[in-house]
Protein backbone atom coordinates (compact mmCIF):
# COMPACT_ATOMS: atom_id res chain seq x y z
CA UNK A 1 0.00 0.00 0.00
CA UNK A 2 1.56 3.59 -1.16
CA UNK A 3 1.83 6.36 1.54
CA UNK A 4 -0.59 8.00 -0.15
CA UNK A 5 -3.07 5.12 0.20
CA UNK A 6 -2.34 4.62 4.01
CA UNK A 7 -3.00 8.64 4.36
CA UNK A 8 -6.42 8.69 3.01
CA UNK A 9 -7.57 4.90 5.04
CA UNK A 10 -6.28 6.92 8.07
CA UNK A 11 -8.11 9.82 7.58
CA UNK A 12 -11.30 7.23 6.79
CA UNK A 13 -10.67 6.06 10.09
CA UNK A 14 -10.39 8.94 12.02
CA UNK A 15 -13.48 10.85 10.58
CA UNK A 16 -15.71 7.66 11.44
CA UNK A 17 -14.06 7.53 14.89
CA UNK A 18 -15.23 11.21 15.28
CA UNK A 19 -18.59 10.53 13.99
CA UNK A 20 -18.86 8.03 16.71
CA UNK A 21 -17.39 10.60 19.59
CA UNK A 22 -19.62 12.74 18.30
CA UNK A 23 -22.86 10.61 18.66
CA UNK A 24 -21.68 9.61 21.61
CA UNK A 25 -21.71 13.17 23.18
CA UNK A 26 -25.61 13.43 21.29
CA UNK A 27 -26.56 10.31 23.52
CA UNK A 28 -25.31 11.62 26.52
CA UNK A 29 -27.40 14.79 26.34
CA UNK A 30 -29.86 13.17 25.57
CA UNK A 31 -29.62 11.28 28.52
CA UNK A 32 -29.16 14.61 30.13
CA UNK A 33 -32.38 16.09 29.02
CA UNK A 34 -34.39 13.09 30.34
CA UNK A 35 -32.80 12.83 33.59
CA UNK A 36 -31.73 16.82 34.15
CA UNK A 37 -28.49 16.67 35.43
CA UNK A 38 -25.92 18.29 33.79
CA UNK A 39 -22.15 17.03 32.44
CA UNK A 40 -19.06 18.33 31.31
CA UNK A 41 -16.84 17.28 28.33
CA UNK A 42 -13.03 17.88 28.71
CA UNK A 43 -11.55 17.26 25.48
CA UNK A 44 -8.42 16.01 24.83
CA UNK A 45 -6.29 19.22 25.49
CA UNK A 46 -7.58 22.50 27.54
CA UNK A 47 -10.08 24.15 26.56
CA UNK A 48 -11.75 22.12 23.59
CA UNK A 49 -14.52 20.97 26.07
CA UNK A 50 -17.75 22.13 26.96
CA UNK A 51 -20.59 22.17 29.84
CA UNK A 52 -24.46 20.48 28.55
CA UNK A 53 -26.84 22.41 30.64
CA UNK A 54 -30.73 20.93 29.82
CA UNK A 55 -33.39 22.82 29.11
CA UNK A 56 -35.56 21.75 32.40
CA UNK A 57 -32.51 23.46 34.53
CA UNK A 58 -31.78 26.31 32.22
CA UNK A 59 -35.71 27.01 32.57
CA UNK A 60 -35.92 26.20 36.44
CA UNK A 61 -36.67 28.44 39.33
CA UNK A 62 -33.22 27.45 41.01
CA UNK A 63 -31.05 28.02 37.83
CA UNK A 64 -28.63 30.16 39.09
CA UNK A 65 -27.37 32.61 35.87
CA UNK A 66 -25.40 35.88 37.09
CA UNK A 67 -25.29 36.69 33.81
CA UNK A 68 -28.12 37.57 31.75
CA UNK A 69 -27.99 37.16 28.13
CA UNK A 70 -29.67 38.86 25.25
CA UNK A 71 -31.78 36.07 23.38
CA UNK A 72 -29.03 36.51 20.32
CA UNK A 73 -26.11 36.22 22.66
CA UNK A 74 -27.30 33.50 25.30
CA UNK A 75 -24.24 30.63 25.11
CA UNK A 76 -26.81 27.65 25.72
CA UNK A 77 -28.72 28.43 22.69
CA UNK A 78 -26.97 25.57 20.85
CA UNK A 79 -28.86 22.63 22.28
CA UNK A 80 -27.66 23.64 25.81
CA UNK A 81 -24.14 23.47 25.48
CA UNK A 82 -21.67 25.87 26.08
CA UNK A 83 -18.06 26.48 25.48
CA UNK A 84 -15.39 26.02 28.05
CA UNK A 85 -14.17 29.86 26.86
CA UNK A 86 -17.39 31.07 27.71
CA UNK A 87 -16.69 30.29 31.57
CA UNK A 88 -13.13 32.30 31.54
């Protein structure tokens, strides 16, 4: 097998193994949503991870946001996660 061919099965490889990671982390909020706790994805390196916040928290009396965002600049507004940078 050329070089060229072991490059490109590699990359095949890796983009189905982060397909998977990435269903993965859609199960887990899922799971997240139906139980309403909330998680935390690290990543591999500093910040490249997240926080999932579900909706029944972000929407409950006892969510506790210091910060109040403008309906165009609220961080959660992608499914309920959030960027680690958004917590520096």
């Amino acid at each position: 097998m050329s070089d060229e061919a072991k490059q490109q099965e590699a990359l095949k490889i890796i983009e189905e193994k982060l397909r998977a990671a990435e269903n993965l982390l859609d199960e887990a909020a899922l799971i997240a949503e139906e139980a309403g706790v909330e998680f935390a994805w690290g990543g591999p390196s500093y910040g490249m991870g997240g926080s999932y916040i579900p909706a029944s928290i972000r929407r409950g009396e006892d969510w506790d946001n210091d910060n109040e965002y403008d309906d165009d600049d609220d961080p959660y507004e992608n499914n309920g996660w959030m960027a680690s940078s958004h917590n520096c």
